[in-house]
C-alpha atoms as a PDB file:
ATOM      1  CA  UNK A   1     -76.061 -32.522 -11.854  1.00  0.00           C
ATOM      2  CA  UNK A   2     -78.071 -30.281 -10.244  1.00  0.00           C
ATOM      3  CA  UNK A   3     -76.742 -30.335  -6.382  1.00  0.00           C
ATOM      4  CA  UNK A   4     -73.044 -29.953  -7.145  1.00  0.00           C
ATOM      5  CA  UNK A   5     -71.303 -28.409  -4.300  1.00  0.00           C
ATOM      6  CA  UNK A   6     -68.599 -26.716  -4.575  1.00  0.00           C
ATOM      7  CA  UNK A   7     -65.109 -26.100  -2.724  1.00  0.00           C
ATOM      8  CA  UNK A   8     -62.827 -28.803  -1.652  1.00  0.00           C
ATOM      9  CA  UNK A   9     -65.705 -31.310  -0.707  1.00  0.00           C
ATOM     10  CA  UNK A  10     -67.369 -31.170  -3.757  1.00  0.00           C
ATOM     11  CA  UNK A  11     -69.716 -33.917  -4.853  1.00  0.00           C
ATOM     12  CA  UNK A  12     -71.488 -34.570  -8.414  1.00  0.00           C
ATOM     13  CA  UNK A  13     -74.614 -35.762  -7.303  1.00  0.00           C
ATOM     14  CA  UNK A  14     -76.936 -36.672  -4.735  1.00  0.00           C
ATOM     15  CA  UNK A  15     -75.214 -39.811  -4.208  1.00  0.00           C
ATOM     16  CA  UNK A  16     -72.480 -37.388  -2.206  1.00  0.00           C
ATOM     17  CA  UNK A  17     -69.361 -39.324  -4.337  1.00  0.00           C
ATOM     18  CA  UNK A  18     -66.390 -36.898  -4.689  1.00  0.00           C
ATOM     19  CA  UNK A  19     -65.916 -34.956  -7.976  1.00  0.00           C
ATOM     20  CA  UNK A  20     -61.834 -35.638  -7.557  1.00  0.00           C
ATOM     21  CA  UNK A  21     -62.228 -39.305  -6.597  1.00  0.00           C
ATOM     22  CA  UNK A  22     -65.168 -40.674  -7.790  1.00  0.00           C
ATOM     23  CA  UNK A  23     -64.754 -44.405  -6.563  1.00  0.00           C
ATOM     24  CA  UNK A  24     -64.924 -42.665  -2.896  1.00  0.00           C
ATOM     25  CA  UNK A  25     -67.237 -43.707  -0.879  1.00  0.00           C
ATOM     26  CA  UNK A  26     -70.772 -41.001  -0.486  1.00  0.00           C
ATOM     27  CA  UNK A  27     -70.631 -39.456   2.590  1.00  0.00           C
ATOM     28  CA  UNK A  28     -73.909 -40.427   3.752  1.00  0.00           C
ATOM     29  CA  UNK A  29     -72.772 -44.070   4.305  1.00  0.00           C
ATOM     30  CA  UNK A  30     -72.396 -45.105   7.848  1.00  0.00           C
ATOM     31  CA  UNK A  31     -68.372 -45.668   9.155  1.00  0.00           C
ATOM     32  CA  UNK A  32     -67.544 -48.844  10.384  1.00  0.00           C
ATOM     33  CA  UNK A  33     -67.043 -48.993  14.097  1.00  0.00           C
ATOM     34  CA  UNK A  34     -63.893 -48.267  15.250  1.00  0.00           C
ATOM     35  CA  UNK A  35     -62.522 -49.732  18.815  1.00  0.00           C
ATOM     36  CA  UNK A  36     -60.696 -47.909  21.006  1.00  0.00           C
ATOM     37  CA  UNK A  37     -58.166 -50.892  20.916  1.00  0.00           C
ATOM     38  CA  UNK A  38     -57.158 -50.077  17.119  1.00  0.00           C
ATOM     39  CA  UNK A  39     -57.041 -46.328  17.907  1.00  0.00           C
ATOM     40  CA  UNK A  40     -54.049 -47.291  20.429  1.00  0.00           C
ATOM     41  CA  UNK A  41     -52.573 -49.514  18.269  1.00  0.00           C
ATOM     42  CA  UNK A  42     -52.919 -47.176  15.315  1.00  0.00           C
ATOM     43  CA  UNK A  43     -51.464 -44.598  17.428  1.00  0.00           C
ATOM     44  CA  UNK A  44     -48.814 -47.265  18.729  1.00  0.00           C
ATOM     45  CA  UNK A  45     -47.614 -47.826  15.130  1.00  0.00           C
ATOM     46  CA  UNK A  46     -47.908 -44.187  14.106  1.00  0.00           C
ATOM     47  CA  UNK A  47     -45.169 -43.371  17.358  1.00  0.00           C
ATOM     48  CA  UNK A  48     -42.689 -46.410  16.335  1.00  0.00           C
ATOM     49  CA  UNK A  49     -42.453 -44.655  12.969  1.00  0.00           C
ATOM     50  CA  UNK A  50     -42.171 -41.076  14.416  1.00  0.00           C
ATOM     51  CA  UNK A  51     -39.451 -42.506  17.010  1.00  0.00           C
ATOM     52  CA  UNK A  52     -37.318 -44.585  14.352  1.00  0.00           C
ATOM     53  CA  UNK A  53     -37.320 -40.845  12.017  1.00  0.00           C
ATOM     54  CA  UNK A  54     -36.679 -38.938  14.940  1.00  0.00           C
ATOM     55  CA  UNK A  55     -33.903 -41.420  15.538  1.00  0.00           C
ATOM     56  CA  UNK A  56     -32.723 -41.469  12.013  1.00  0.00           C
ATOM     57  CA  UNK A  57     -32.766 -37.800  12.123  1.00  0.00           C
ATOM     58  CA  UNK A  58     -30.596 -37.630  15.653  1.00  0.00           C
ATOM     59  CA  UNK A  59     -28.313 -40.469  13.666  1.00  0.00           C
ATOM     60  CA  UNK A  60     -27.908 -38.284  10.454  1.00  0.00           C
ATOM     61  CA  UNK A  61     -27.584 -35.561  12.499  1.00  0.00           C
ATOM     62  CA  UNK A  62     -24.767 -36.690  15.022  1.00  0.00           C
ATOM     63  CA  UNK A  63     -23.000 -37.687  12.114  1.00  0.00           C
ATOM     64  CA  UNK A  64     -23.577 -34.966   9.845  1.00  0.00           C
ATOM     65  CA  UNK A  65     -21.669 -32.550  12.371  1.00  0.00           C
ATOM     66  CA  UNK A  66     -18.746 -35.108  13.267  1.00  0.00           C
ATOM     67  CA  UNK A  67     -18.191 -34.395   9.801  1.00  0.00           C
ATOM     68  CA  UNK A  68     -18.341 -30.976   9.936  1.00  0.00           C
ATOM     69  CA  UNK A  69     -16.318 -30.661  12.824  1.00  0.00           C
ATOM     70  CA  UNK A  70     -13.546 -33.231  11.155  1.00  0.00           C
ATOM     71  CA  UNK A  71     -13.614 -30.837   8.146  1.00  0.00           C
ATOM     72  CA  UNK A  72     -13.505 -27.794  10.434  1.00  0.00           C
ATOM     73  CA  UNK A  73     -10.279 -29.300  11.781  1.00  0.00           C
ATOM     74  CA  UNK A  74      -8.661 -30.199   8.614  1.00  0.00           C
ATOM     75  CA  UNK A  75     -10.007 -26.017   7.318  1.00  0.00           C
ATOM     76  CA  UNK A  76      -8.653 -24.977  11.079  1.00  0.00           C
ATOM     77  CA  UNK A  77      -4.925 -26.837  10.315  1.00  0.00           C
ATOM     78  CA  UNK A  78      -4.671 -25.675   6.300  1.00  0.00           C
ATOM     79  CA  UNK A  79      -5.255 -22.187   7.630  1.00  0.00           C
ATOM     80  CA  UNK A  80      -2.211 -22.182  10.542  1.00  0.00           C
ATOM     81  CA  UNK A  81      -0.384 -23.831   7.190  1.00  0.00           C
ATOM     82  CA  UNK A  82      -1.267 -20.700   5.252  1.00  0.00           C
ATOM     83  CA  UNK A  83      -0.312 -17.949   7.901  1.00  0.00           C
ATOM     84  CA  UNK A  84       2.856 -19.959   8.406  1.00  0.00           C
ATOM     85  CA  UNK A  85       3.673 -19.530   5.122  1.00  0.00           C
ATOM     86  CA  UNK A  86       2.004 -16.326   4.704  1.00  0.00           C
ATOM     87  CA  UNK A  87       4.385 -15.084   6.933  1.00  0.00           C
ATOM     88  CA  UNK A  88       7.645 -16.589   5.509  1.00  0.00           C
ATOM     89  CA  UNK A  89       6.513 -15.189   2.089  1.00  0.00           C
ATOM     90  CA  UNK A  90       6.024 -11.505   4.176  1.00  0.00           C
ATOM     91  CA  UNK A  91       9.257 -11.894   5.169  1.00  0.00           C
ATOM     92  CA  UNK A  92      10.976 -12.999   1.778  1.00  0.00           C
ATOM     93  CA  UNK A  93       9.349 -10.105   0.035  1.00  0.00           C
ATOM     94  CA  UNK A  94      10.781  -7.636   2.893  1.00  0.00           C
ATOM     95  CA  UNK A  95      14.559  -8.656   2.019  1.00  0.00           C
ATOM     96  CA  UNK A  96      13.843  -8.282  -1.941  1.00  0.00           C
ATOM     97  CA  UNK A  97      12.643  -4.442  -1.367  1.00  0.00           C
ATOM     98  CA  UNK A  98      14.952  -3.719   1.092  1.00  0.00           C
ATOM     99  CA  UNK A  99      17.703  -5.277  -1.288  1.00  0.00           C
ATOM    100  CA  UNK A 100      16.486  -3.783  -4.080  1.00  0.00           C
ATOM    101  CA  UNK A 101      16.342  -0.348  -2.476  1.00  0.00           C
ATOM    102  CA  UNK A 102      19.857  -1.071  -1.209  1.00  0.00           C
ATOM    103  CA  UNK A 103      20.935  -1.285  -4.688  1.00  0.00           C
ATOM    104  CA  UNK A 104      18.632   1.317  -6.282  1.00  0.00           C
ATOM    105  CA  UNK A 105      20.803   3.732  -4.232  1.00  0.00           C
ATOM    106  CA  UNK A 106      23.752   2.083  -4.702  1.00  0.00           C
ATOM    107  CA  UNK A 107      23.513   2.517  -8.484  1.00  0.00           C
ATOM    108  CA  UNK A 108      22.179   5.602  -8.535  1.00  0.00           C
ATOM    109  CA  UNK A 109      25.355   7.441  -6.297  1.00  0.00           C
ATOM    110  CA  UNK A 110      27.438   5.426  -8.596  1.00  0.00           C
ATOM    111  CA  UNK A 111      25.929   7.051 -11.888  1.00  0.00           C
ATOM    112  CA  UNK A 112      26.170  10.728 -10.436  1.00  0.00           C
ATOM    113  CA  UNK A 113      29.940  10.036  -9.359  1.00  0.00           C
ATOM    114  CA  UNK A 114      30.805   8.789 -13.069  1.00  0.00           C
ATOM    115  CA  UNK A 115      29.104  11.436 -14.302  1.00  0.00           C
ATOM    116  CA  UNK A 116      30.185  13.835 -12.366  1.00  0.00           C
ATOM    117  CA  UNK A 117      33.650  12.536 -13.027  1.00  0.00           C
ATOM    118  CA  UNK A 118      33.206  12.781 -17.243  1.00  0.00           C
ATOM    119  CA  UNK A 119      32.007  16.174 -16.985  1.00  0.00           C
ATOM    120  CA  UNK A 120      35.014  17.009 -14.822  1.00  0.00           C
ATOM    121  CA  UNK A 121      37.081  15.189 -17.894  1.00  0.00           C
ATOM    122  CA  UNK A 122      35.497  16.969 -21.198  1.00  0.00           C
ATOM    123  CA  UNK A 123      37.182  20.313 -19.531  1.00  0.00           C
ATOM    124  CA  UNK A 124      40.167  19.231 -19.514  1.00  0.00           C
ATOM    125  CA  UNK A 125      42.852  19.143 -17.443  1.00  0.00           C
ATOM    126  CA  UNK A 126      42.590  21.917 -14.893  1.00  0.00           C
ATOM    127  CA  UNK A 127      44.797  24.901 -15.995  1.00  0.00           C
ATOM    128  CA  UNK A 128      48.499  24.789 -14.664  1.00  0.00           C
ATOM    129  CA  UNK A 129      48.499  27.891 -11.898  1.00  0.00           C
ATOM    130  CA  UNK A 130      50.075  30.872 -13.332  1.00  0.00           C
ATOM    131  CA  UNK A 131      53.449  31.932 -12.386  1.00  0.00           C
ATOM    132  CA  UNK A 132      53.159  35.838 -11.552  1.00  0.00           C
ATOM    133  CA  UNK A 133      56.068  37.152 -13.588  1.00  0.00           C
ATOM    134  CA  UNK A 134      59.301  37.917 -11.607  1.00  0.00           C
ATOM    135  CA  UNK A 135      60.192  41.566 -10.736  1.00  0.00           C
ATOM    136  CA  UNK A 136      63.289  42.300 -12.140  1.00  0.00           C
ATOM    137  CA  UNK A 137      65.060  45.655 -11.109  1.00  0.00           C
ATOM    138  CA  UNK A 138      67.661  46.406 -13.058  1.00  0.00           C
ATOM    139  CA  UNK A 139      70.452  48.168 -11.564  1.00  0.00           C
ATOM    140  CA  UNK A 140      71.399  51.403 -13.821  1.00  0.00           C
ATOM    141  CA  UNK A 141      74.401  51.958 -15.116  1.00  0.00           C
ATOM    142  CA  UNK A 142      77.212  54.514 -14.503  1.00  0.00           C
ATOM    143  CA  UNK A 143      77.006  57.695 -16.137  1.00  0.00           C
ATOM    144  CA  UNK A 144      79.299  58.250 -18.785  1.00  0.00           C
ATOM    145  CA  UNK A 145      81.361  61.531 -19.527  1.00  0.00           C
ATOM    146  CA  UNK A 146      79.799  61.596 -23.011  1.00  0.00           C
ATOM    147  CA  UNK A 147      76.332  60.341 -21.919  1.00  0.00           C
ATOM    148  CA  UNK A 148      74.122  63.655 -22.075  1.00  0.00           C
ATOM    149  CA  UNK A 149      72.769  63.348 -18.507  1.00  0.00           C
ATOM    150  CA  UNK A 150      76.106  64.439 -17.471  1.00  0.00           C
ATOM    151  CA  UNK A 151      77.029  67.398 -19.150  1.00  0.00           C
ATOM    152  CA  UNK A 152      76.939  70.568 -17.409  1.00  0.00           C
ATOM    153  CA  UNK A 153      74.139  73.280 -18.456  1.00  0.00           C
ATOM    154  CA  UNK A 154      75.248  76.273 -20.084  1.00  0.00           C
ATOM    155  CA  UNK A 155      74.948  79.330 -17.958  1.00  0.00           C
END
Protein backbone atom coordinates (compact mmCIF):
# COMPACT_ATOMS: atom_id res chain seq x y z
CA UNK A 1 0.00 0.00 0.00
CA UNK A 2 2.39 2.34 -0.69
CA UNK A 3 0.71 4.65 -3.61
CA UNK A 4 -2.63 5.23 -1.91
CA UNK A 5 -4.14 8.36 -3.09
CA UNK A 6 -6.22 10.09 -1.37
CA UNK A 7 -9.56 12.25 -1.77
CA UNK A 8 -12.61 11.05 -3.48
CA UNK A 9 -10.67 8.98 -6.20
CA UNK A 10 -8.73 7.13 -3.99
CA UNK A 11 -7.16 3.85 -5.02
CA UNK A 12 -5.29 1.05 -2.80
CA UNK A 13 -2.76 0.10 -5.07
CA UNK A 14 -1.06 0.34 -8.21
CA UNK A 15 -3.64 -1.62 -9.82
CA UNK A 16 -5.77 1.95 -9.62
CA UNK A 17 -9.07 -0.22 -8.08
CA UNK A 18 -11.19 2.12 -5.86
CA UNK A 19 -10.76 2.00 -2.04
CA UNK A 20 -14.89 2.42 -1.76
CA UNK A 21 -15.64 -0.13 -4.50
CA UNK A 22 -13.11 -2.44 -4.89
CA UNK A 23 -14.68 -4.74 -7.69
CA UNK A 24 -14.40 -1.35 -9.90
CA UNK A 25 -12.69 -1.52 -12.65
CA UNK A 26 -8.59 0.25 -12.46
CA UNK A 27 -8.60 3.22 -14.21
CA UNK A 28 -5.87 2.46 -16.44
CA UNK A 29 -8.04 -0.01 -18.46
CA UNK A 30 -9.05 1.15 -21.83
CA UNK A 31 -13.18 2.15 -22.25
CA UNK A 32 -14.99 0.37 -24.67
CA UNK A 33 -15.89 2.37 -27.71
CA UNK A 34 -18.80 4.18 -27.56
CA UNK A 35 -20.89 5.18 -30.94
CA UNK A 36 -22.33 8.20 -31.41
CA UNK A 37 -25.58 6.18 -32.23
CA UNK A 38 -25.93 4.96 -28.43
CA UNK A 39 -25.06 8.47 -27.17
CA UNK A 40 -28.44 9.61 -29.04
CA UNK A 41 -30.26 6.89 -28.01
CA UNK A 42 -28.97 7.12 -24.46
CA UNK A 43 -29.84 10.65 -24.58
CA UNK A 44 -33.26 9.67 -26.37
CA UNK A 45 -34.19 7.47 -23.38
CA UNK A 46 -32.78 9.83 -20.77
CA UNK A 47 -35.49 12.77 -22.41
CA UNK A 48 -38.61 10.19 -22.50
CA UNK A 49 -38.00 9.83 -18.77
CA UNK A 50 -37.41 13.60 -18.10
CA UNK A 51 -40.67 14.34 -20.33
CA UNK A 52 -43.02 11.59 -18.66
CA UNK A 53 -41.73 13.37 -14.84
CA UNK A 54 -42.09 16.64 -16.16
CA UNK A 55 -45.50 15.45 -17.25
CA UNK A 56 -46.29 13.70 -14.06
CA UNK A 57 -45.22 16.75 -12.32
CA UNK A 58 -47.60 19.22 -14.66
CA UNK A 59 -50.38 16.23 -13.89
CA UNK A 60 -49.82 16.34 -10.02
CA UNK A 61 -49.57 19.74 -10.28
CA UNK A 62 -52.83 20.71 -12.28
CA UNK A 63 -54.50 18.64 -9.94
CA UNK A 64 -52.95 19.51 -6.82
CA UNK A 65 -54.35 23.22 -7.26
CA UNK A 66 -57.95 22.16 -8.60
CA UNK A 67 -57.93 20.95 -5.22
CA UNK A 68 -56.83 23.79 -3.65
CA UNK A 69 -58.96 26.00 -5.42
CA UNK A 70 -62.16 23.49 -4.66
CA UNK A 71 -61.12 23.79 -0.97
CA UNK A 72 -60.59 27.55 -1.32
CA UNK A 73 -64.23 27.65 -2.43
CA UNK A 74 -65.71 25.48 0.13
CA UNK A 75 -63.11 27.94 2.99
CA UNK A 76 -64.49 31.10 0.71
CA UNK A 77 -68.50 29.85 1.29
CA UNK A 78 -68.00 28.65 5.27
CA UNK A 79 -66.59 32.12 5.78
CA UNK A 80 -69.79 34.27 4.09
CA UNK A 81 -71.66 31.43 6.48
CA UNK A 82 -69.74 32.77 9.45
CA UNK A 83 -70.14 36.64 8.86
CA UNK A 84 -73.78 35.86 8.18
CA UNK A 85 -74.11 34.56 11.32
CA UNK A 86 -71.57 36.65 12.88
CA UNK A 87 -73.71 39.32 12.22
CA UNK A 88 -77.10 37.91 13.42
CA UNK A 89 -75.28 36.98 16.70
CA UNK A 90 -73.98 41.04 16.70
CA UNK A 91 -77.28 41.86 16.44
CA UNK A 92 -78.89 39.42 19.11
CA UNK A 93 -76.34 40.53 21.63
CA UNK A 94 -77.30 44.38 20.83
CA UNK A 95 -81.10 43.76 21.94
CA UNK A 96 -79.91 41.77 25.25
CA UNK A 97 -77.74 45.00 26.42
CA UNK A 98 -79.99 47.36 25.29
CA UNK A 99 -82.81 45.29 27.14
CA UNK A 100 -80.95 44.77 29.92
CA UNK A 101 -80.00 48.42 30.28
CA UNK A 102 -83.69 49.17 29.69
CA UNK A 103 -84.42 47.29 32.74
CA UNK A 104 -81.33 48.13 34.82
CA UNK A 105 -82.92 51.62 34.85
CA UNK A 106 -86.16 50.56 35.11
CA UNK A 107 -85.42 48.80 38.41
CA UNK A 108 -83.27 51.05 39.69
CA UNK A 109 -86.01 54.36 39.50
CA UNK A 110 -88.33 51.84 40.90
CA UNK A 111 -86.10 51.09 44.09
CA UNK A 112 -85.44 54.93 44.79
CA UNK A 113 -89.34 55.65 44.44
CA UNK A 114 -90.14 52.76 47.11
CA UNK A 115 -87.65 53.94 49.06
CA UNK A 116 -88.19 57.16 48.91
CA UNK A 117 -91.80 56.37 49.63
CA UNK A 118 -90.88 54.19 53.15
CA UNK A 119 -88.80 56.88 54.36
CA UNK A 120 -91.66 59.30 53.69
CA UNK A 121 -93.83 56.52 55.82
CA UNK A 122 -91.48 55.87 59.09
CA UNK A 123 -92.31 59.83 59.78
CA UNK A 124 -95.47 59.50 59.93
CA UNK A 125 -98.26 61.05 58.80
CA UNK A 126 -97.49 64.67 58.01
CA UNK A 127 -98.64 66.91 60.95
CA UNK A 128 -102.34 68.23 60.67
CA UNK A 129 -101.74 72.27 59.92
CA UNK A 130 -102.26 74.21 62.99
CA UNK A 131 -105.27 76.22 63.53
CA UNK A 132 -103.97 79.81 64.73
CA UNK A 133 -106.17 80.31 67.78
CA UNK A 134 -109.24 82.61 67.28
CA UNK A 135 -109.15 86.23 68.60
CA UNK A 136 -111.75 86.64 70.87
CA UNK A 137 -112.60 90.27 72.12
CA UNK A 138 -114.67 90.30 74.73
CA UNK A 139 -116.98 93.07 75.04
CA UNK A 140 -116.74 94.65 78.76
CA UNK A 141 -119.32 94.95 80.83
CA UNK A 142 -121.34 97.89 82.27
CA UNK A 143 -120.08 99.56 85.18
CA UNK A 144 -121.84 98.99 88.21
CA UNK A 145 -122.81 101.64 90.96
CA UNK A 146 -120.95 99.51 93.52
CA UNK A 147 -118.10 98.44 91.16
CA UNK A 148 -115.04 100.66 92.43
CA UNK A 149 -114.20 102.10 88.99
CA UNK A 150 -117.18 104.18 89.46
CA UNK A 151 -117.06 105.85 92.56
CA UNK A 152 -116.25 109.37 92.69
CA UNK A 153 -112.71 110.50 94.26
CA UNK A 154 -112.75 112.26 97.38
CA UNK A 155 -111.82 115.87 97.07
Amino acid sequence: MTNIKRGPWATDSDAGASVANPGDRPYDEPMTEFTRQQAVDLLAASEAKVDARLANFDTSVKTGFAELRAEFAGLRTEMANGRTEAAKQNNESLRWIIGSVFTFVSISVAIIGVLINFSKADKGPPPAPVQPTPIIIYGQPAPSANSPATAQPSR
